[in-house]
C-alpha atoms as a PDB file:
ATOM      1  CA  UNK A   1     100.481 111.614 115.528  1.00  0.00           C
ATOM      2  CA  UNK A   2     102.160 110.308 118.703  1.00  0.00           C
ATOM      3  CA  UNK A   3     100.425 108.304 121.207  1.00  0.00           C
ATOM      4  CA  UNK A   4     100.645 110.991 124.115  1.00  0.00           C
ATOM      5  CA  UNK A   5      99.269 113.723 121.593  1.00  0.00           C
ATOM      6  CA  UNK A   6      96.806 111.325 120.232  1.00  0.00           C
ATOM      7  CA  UNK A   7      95.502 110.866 123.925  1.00  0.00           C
ATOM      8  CA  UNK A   8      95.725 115.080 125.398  1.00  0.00           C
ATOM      9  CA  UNK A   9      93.854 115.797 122.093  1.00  0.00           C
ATOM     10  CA  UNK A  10      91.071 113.106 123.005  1.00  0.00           C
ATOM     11  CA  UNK A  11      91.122 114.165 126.466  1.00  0.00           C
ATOM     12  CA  UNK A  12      90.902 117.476 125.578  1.00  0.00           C
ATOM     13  CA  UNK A  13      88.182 116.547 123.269  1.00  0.00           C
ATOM     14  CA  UNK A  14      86.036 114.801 126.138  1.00  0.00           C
ATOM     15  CA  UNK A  15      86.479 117.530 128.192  1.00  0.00           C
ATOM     16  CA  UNK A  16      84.568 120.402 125.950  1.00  0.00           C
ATOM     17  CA  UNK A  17      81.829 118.416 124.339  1.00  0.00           C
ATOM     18  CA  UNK A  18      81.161 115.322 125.903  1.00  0.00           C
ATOM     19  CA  UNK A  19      81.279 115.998 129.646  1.00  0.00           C
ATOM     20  CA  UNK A  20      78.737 119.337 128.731  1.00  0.00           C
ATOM     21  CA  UNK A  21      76.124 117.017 126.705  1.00  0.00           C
ATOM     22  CA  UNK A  22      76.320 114.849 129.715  1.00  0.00           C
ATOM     23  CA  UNK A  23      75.800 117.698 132.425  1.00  0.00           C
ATOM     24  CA  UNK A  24      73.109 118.728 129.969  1.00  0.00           C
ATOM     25  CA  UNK A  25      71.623 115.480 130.329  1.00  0.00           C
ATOM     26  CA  UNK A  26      71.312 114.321 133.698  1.00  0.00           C
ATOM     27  CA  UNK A  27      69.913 115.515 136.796  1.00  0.00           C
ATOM     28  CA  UNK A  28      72.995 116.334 138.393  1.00  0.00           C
ATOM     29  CA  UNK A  29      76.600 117.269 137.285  1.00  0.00           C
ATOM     30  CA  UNK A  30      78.983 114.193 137.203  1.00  0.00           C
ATOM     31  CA  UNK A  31      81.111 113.876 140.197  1.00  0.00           C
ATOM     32  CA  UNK A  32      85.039 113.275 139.588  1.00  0.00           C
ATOM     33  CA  UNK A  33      85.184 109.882 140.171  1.00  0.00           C
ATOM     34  CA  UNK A  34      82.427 109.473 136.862  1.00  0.00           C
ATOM     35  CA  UNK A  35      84.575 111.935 134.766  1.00  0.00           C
ATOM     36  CA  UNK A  36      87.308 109.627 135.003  1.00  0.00           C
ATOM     37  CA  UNK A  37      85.379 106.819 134.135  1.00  0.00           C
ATOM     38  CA  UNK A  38      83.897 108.453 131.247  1.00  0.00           C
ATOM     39  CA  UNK A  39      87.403 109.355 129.789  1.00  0.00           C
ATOM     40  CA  UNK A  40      88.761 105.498 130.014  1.00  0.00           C
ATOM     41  CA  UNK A  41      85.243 104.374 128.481  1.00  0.00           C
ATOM     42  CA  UNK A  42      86.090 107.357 125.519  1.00  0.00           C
ATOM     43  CA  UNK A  43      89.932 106.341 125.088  1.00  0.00           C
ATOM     44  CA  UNK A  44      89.585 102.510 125.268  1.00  0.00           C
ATOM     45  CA  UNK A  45      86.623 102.846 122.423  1.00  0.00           C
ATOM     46  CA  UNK A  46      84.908 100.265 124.417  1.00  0.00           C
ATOM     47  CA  UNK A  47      81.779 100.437 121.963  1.00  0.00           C
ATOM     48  CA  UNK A  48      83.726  98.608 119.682  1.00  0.00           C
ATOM     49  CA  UNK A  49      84.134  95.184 122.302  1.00  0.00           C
ATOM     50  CA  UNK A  50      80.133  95.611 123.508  1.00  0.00           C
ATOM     51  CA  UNK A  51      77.606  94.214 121.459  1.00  0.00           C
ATOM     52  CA  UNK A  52      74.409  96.209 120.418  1.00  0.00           C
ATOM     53  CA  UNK A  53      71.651  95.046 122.302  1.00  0.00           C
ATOM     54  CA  UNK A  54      68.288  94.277 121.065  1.00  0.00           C
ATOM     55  CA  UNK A  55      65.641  96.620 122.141  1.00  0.00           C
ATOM     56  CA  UNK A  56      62.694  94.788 123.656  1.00  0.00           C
END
């Protein structure tokens, strides 16, 4: 799959099930500037550079 497809499919993804589990979950709905975020945080897999921290 190429790159550009790769991403508008991810987007896409992010934009019907993530961003409604997150409206579920907070108190208020995520403002624009927070979407965006979100959608770097989802495409850059950023999980994968942040290590697990220990609960406490």
């Amino acid at each position: 799959m190429k790159l550009k497809k790769r991403i508008s499919w991810l987007i896409r993804r992010v934009q019907r099930s993530l961003f409604p589990h997150l409206d579920e979950c907070l108190s208020s709905p995520l403002t624009d500037w927070e979407k965006r975020l979100v959608k770097i945080l989802e495409l850059t897999l950023v999980e994968k550079y942040v290590p697990k921290s220990v609960a406490t």
